[in-house]
N, C-alpha and C. Protein backbone atom coordinates (compact mmCIF):
# COMPACT_ATOMS: atom_id res chain seq x y z
N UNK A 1 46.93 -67.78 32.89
CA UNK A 1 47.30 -67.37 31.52
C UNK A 1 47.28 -68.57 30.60
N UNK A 2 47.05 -68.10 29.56
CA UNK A 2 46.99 -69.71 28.40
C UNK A 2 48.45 -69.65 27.46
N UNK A 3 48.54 -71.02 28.10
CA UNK A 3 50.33 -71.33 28.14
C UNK A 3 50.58 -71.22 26.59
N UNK A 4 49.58 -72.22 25.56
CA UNK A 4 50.20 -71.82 24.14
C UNK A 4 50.45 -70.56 23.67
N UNK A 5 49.41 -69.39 24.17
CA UNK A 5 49.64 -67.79 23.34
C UNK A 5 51.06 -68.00 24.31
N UNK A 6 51.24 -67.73 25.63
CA UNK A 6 52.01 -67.47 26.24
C UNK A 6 53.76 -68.03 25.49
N UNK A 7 53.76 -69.36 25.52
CA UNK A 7 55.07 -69.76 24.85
C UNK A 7 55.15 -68.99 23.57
N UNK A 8 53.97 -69.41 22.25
CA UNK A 8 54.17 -69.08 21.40
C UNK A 8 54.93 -67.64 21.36
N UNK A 9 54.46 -66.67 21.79
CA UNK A 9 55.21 -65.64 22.06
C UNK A 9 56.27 -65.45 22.51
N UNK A 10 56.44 -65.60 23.43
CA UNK A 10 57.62 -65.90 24.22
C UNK A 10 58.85 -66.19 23.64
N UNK A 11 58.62 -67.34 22.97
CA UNK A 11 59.66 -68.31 22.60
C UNK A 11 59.76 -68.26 21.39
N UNK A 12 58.33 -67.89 20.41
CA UNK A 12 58.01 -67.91 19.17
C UNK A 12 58.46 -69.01 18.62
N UNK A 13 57.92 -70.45 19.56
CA UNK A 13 57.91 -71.78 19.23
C UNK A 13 56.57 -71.95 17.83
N UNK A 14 57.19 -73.23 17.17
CA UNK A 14 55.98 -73.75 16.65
C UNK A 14 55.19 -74.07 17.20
N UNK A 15 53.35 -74.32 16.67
CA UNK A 15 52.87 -74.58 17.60
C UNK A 15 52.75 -75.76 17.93
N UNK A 16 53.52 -76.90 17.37
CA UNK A 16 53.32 -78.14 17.74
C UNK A 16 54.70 -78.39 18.89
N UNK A 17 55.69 -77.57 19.21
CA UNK A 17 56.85 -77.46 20.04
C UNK A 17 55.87 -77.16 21.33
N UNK A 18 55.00 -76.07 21.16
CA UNK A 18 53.99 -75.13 22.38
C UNK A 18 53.58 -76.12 22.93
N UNK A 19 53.00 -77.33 21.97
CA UNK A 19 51.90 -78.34 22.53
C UNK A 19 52.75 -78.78 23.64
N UNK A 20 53.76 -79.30 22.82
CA UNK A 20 54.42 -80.57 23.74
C UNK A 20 54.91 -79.99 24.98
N UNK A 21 55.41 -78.52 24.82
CA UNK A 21 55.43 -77.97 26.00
C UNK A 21 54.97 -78.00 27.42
N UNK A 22 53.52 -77.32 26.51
CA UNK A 22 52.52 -77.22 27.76
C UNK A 22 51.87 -78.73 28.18
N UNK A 23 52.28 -79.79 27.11
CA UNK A 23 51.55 -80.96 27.88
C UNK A 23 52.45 -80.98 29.06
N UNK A 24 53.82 -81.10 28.37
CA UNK A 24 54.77 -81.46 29.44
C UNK A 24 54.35 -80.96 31.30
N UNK A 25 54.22 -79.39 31.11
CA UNK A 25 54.05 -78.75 32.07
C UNK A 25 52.58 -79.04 32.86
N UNK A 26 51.46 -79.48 32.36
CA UNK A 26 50.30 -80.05 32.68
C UNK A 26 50.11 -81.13 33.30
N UNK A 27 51.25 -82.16 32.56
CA UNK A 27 51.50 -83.46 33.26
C UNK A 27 51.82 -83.23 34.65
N UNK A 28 52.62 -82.43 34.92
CA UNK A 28 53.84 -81.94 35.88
C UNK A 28 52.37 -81.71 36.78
N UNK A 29 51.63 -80.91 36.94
CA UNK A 29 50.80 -80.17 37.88
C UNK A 29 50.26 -81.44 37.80
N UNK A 30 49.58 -82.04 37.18
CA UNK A 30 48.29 -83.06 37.13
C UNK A 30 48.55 -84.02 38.08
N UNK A 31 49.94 -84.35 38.27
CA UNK A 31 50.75 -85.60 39.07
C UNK A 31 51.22 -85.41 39.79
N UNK A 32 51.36 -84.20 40.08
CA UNK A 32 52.69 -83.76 41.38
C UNK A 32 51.46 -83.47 43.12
C-alpha cells in the first residue's frame, strides 16, 4: 500500500508530517 495516501487518510496528516513519516518508517525497513 502507498504509505502517504495511506497516513494522509488515516491520520489526515499534512503532507509534509506524511513525508517525514513514511521516511521514518522506510529508514526502519531499509536498515533493520
Amino acid at each position: 500500500s502507498n504509505c502517504i495516501e495511506y497516513l494522509s487518510h488515516k491520520y489526515g496528516l499534512s503532507f509534509y508530517e506524511v513525508i517525514k513519516e513514511c521516511s521514518k518508517e522506510l529508514i526502519k525497513k531499509g536498515f533493520s
